[in-house]
Protein backbone atom coordinates (compact mmCIF):
# COMPACT_ATOMS: atom_id res chain seq x y z
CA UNK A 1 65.87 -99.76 -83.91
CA UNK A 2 63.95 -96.36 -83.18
CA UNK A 3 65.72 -96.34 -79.77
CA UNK A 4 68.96 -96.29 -81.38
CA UNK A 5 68.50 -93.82 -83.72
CA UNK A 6 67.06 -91.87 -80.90
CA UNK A 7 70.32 -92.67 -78.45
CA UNK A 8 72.66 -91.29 -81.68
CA UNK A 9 71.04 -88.10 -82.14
CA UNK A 10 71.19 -87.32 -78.47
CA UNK A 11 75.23 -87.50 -78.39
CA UNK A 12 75.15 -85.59 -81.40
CA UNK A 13 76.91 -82.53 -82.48
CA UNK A 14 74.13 -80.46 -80.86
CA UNK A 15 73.45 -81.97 -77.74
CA UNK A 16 73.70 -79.57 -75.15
CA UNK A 17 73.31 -76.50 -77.15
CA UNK A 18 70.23 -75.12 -75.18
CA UNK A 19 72.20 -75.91 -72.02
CA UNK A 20 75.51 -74.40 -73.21
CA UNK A 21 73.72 -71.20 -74.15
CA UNK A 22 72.11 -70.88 -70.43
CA UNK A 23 75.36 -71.76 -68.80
CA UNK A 24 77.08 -69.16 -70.65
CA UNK A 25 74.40 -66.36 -69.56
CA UNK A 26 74.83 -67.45 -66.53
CA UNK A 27 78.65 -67.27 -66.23
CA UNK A 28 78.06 -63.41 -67.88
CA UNK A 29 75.26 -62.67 -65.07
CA UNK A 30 78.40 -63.44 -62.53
CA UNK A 31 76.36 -66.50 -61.22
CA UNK A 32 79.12 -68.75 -61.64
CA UNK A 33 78.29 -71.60 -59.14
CA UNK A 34 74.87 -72.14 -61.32
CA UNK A 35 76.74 -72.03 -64.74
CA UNK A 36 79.41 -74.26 -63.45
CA UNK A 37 76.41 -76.38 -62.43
CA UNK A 38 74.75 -76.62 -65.80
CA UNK A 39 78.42 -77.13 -67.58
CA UNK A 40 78.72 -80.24 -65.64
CA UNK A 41 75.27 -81.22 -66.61
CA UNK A 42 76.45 -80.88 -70.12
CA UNK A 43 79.09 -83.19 -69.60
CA UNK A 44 77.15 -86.04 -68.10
CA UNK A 45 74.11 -85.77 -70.46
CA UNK A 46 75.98 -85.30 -73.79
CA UNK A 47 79.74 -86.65 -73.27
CA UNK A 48 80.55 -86.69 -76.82
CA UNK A 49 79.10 -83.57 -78.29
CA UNK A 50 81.03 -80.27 -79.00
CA UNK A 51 79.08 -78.89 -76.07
CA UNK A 52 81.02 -81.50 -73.39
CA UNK A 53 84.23 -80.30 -74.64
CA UNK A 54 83.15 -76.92 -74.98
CA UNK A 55 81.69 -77.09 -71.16
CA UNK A 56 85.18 -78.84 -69.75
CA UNK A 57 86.96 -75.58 -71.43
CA UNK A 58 84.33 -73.07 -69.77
CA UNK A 59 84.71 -74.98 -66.28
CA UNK A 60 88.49 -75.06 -66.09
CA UNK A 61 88.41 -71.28 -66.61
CA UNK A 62 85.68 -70.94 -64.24
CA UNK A 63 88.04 -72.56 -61.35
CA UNK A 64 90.80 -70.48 -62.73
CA UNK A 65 89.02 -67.73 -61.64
CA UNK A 66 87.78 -68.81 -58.03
């Protein structure tokens, strides 16, 4: 039971926030090979949080850009 409650909170609404936050300093430190790096982490790690969706925006830009 404690392993489900503990698999729920991970692919909650915060999941990924630390990650999302370094991503995006990375992106603004022009190291955008790292960020895109760690947005993709997001994505695997935490596929249903706000972060994954907020990552997929932040990468399609990224490749915009390239």
């Amino acid at each position: 039971m404690l392993a489900i409650i503990f698999l729920v909170s991970a692919c909650s609404g915060n999941g990924g926030k630390e990650l999302f936050e370094t991503a995006k300093f990375e992106e603004v430190q022009n190291n955008k090979e790292h960020s895109a790096e760690l947005y993709e982490e997001i994505i695997k790690k935490y596929p249903k949080s706000e972060y994954a969706k907020k990552a997929e925006e932040r990468l399609k830009a990224l490749k915009g850009t390239e």
